[in-house]
C-alpha atoms as a PDB file:
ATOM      1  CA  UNK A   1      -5.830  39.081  70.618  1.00  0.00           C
ATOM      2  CA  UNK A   2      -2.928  38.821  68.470  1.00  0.00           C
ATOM      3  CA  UNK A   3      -4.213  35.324  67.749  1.00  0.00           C
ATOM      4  CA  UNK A   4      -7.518  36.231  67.010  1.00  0.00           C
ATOM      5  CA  UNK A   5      -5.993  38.452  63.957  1.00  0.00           C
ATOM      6  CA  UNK A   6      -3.808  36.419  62.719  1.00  0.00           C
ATOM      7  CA  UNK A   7      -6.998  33.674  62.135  1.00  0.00           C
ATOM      8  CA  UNK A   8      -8.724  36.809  60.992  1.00  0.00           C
ATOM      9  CA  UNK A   9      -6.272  37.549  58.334  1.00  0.00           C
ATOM     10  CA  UNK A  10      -5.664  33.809  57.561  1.00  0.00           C
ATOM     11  CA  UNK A  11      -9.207  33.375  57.132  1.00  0.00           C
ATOM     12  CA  UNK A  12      -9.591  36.690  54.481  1.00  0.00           C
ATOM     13  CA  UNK A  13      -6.665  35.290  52.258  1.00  0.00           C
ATOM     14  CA  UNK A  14      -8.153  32.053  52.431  1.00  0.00           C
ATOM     15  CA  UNK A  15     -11.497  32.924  50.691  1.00  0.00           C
ATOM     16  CA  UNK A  16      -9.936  35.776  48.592  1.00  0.00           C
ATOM     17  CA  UNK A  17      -8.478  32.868  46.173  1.00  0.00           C
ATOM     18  CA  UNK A  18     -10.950  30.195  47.032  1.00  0.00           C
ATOM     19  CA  UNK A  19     -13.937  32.331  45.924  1.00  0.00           C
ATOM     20  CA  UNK A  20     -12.771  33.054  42.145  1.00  0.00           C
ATOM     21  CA  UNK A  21     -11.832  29.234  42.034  1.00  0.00           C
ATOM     22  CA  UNK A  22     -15.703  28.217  43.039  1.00  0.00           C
ATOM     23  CA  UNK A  23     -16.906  31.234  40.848  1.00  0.00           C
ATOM     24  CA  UNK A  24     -14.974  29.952  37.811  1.00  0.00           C
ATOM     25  CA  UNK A  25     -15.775  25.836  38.178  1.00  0.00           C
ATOM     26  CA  UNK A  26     -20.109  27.231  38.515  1.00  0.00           C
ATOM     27  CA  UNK A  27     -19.233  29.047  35.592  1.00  0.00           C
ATOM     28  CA  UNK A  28     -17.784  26.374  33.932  1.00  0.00           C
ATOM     29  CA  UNK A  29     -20.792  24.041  35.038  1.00  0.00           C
ATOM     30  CA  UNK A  30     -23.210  26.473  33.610  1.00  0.00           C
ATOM     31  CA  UNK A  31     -21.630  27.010  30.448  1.00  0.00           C
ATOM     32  CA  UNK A  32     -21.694  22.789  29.645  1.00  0.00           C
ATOM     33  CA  UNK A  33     -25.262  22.469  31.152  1.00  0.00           C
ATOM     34  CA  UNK A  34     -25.825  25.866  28.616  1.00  0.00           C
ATOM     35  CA  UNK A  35     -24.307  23.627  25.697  1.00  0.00           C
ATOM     36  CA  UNK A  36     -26.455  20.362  26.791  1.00  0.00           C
ATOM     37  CA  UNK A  37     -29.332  22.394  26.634  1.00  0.00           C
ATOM     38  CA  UNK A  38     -29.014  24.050  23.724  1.00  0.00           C
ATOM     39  CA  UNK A  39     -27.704  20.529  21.467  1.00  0.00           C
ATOM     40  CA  UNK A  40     -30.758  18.800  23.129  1.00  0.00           C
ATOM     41  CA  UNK A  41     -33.145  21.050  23.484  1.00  0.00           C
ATOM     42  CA  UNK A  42     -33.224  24.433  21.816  1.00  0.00           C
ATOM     43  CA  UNK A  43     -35.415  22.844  18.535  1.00  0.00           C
ATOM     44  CA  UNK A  44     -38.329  23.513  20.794  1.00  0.00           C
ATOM     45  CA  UNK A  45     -37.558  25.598  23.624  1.00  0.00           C
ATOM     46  CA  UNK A  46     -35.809  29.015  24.314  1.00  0.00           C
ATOM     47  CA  UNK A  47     -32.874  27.768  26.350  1.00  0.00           C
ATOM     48  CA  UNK A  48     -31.593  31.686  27.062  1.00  0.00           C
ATOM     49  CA  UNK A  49     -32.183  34.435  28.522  1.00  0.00           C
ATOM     50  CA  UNK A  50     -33.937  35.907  25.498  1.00  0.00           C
ATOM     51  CA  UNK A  51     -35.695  34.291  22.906  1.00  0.00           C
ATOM     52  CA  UNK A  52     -39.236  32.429  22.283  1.00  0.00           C
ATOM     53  CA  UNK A  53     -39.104  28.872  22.139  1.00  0.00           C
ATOM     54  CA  UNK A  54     -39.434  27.401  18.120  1.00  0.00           C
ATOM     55  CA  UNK A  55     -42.350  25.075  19.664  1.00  0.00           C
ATOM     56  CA  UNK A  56     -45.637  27.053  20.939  1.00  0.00           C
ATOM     57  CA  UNK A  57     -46.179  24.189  23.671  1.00  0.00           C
ATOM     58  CA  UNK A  58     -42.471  24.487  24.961  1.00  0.00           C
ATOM     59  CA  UNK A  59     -41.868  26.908  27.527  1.00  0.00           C
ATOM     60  CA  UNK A  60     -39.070  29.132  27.776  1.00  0.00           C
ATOM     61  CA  UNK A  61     -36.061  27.937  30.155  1.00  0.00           C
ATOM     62  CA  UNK A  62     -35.628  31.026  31.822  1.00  0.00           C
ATOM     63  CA  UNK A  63     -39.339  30.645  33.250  1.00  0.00           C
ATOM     64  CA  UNK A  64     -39.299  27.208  34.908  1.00  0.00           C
ATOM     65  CA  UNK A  65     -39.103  28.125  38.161  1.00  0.00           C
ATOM     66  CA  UNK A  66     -42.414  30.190  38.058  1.00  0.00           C
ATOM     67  CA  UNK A  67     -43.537  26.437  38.009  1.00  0.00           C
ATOM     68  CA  UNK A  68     -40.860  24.303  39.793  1.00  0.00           C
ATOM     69  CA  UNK A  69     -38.182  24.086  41.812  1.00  0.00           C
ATOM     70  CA  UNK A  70     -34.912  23.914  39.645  1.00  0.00           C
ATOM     71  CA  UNK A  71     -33.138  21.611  42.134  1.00  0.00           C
ATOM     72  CA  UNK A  72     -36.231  19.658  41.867  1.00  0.00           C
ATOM     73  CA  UNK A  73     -35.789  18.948  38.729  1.00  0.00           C
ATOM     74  CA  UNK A  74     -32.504  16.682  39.008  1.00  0.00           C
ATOM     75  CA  UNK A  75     -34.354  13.722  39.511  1.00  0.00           C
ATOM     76  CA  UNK A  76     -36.399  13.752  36.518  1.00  0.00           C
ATOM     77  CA  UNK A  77     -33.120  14.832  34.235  1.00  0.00           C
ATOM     78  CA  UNK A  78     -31.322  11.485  35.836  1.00  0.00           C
ATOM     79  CA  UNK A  79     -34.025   9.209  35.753  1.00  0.00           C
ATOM     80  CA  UNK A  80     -35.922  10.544  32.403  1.00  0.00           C
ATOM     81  CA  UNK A  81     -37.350  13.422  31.910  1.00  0.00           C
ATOM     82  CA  UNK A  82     -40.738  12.781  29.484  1.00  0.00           C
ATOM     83  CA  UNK A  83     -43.328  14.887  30.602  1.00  0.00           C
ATOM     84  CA  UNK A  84     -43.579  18.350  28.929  1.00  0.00           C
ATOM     85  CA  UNK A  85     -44.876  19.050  25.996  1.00  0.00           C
ATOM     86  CA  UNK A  86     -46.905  16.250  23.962  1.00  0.00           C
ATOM     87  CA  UNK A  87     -44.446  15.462  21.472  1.00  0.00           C
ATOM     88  CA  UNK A  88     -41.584  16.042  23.767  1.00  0.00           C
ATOM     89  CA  UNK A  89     -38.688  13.003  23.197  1.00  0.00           C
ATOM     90  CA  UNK A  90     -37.720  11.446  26.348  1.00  0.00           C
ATOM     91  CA  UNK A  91     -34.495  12.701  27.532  1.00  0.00           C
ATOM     92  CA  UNK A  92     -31.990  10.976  30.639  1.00  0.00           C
ATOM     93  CA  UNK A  93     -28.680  12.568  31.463  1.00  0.00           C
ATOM     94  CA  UNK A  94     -25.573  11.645  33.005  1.00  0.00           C
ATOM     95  CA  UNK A  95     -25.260  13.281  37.132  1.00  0.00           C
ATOM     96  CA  UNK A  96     -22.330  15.138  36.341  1.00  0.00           C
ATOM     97  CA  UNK A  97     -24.648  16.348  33.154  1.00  0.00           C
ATOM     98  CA  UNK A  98     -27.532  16.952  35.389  1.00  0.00           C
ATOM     99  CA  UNK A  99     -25.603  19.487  37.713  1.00  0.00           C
ATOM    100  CA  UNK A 100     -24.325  21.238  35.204  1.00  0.00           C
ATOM    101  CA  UNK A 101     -27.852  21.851  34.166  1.00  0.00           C
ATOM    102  CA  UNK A 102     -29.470  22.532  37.062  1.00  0.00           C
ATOM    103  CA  UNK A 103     -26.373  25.098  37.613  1.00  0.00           C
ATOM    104  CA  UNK A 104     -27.283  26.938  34.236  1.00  0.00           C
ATOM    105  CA  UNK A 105     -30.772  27.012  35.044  1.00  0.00           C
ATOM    106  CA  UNK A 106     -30.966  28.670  38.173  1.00  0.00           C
ATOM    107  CA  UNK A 107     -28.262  31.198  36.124  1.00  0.00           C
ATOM    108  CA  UNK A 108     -30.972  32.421  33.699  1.00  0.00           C
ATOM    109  CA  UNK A 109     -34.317  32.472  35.709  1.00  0.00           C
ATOM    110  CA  UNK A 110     -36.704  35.219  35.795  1.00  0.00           C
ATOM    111  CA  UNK A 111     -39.021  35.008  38.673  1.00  0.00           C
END
């Protein structure tokens, strides 16, 4: 028994400083993939959680995932993302880019 609560207790102080940590480096992921977006992106789409895109043919950010999966969309941000709009430039960006995206994406969605 007495075992039992000290693994109990080991395991609560454990993930009371782990979880800020993880908290603060998705945070930190989301606010570069927020920056990549808006440096690449924002002259034709809304890249926040408010806002209608400069571009009528660009969808807003925050509504991808009424139309895909955001993790789905990794592989086309690595390998080149060119579909989208009809004047959209074709775009490729680094994996540790790519997560960091994908992290900020899923932060603003509206389903």
């Amino acid at each position: 028994m007495c075992r039992q609560v000290l693994y109990c207790l080991v395991t609560m102080i454990t993930m009371s400083v782990a979880a800020p940590v993880l908290t603060q480096e998705a945070t930190k992921s989301a606010g570069r993939g927020e920056l990549l977006l808006t440096t690449n992106c924002a002259r034709c789409h809304a890249v926040g959680r408010t806002g209608a895109s400069l571009h009528p043919a660009a969808p807003p950010f925050r509504t991808l995932s009424r139309k895909y999966k955001i993790e789905g969309l990794a592989e086309a941000l690595a390998e080149g993302l060119s579909t989208g709009h009809p004047d959209m430039p074709e775009f490729v960006f680094a994996p540790e880019d790519v997560g960091a995206i994908i992290d900020y994406l899923q932060s603003i969605q509206r389903h």
